[in-house]
Protein backbone atom coordinates (compact mmCIF):
# COMPACT_ATOMS: atom_id res chain seq x y z
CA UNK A 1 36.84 -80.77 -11.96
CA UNK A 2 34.78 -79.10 -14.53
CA UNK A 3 30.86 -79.15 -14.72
CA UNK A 4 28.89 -80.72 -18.19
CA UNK A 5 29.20 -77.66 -19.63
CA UNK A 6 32.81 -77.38 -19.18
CA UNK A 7 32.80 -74.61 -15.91
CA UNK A 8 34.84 -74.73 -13.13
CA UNK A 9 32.60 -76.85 -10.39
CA UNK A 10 31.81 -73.95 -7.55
CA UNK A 11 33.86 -74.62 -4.08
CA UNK A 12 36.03 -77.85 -5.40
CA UNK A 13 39.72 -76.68 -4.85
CA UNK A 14 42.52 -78.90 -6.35
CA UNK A 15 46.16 -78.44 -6.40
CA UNK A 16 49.31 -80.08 -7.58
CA UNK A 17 49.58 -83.87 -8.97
CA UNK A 18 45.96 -83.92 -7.53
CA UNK A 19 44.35 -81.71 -10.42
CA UNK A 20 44.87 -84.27 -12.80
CA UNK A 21 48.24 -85.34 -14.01
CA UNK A 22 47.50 -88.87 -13.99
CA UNK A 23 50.16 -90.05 -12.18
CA UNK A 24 53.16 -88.81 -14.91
CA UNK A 25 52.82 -85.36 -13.17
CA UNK A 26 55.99 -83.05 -12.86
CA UNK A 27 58.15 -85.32 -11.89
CA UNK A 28 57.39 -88.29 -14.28
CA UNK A 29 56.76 -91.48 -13.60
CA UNK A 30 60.42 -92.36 -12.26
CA UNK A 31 60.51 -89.94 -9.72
CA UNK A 32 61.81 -90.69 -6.28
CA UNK A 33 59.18 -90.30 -3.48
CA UNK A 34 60.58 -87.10 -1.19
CA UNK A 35 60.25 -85.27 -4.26
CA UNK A 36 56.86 -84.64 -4.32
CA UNK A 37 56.64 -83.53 -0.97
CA UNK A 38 57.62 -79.32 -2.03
CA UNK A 39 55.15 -79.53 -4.80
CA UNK A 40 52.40 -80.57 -2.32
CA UNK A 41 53.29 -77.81 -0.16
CA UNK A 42 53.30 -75.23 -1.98
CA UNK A 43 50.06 -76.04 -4.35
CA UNK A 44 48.40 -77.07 -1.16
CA UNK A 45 49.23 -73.64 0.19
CA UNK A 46 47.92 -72.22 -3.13
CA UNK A 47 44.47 -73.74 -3.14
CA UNK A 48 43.64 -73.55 0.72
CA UNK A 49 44.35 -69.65 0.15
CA UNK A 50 42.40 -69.79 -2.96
CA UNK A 51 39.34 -71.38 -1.44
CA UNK A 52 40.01 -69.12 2.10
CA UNK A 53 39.16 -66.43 0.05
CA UNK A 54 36.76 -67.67 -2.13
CA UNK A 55 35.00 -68.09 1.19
CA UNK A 56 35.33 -64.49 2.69
């Protein structure tokens, strides 16, 4: 999410299909629903370390 004047908004973390794919995301549309399931892990892993640290 991104402010008026186009920054990043200050301790809002998002990952993944979250961040704004719009539902086609990596997988497209047609996807079958396990598949999801590594990219959620491992985004989800990349943004709670991102906003661990952003924290301290």
């Amino acid at each position: 999410m991104l402010t008026e004047s186009g920054q990043p908004l200050p301790g809002l973390y998002a990952a993944g299909e979250v961040a704004g794919f719009g539902g086609g995301g990596y997988h497209g549309y047609r996807a079958l629903e396990g598949t999801f399931l590594g990219g959620c892990l491992f985004s989800g892993r990349v943004a709670g370390r991102a906003a661990a640290q952003a924290l301290g």
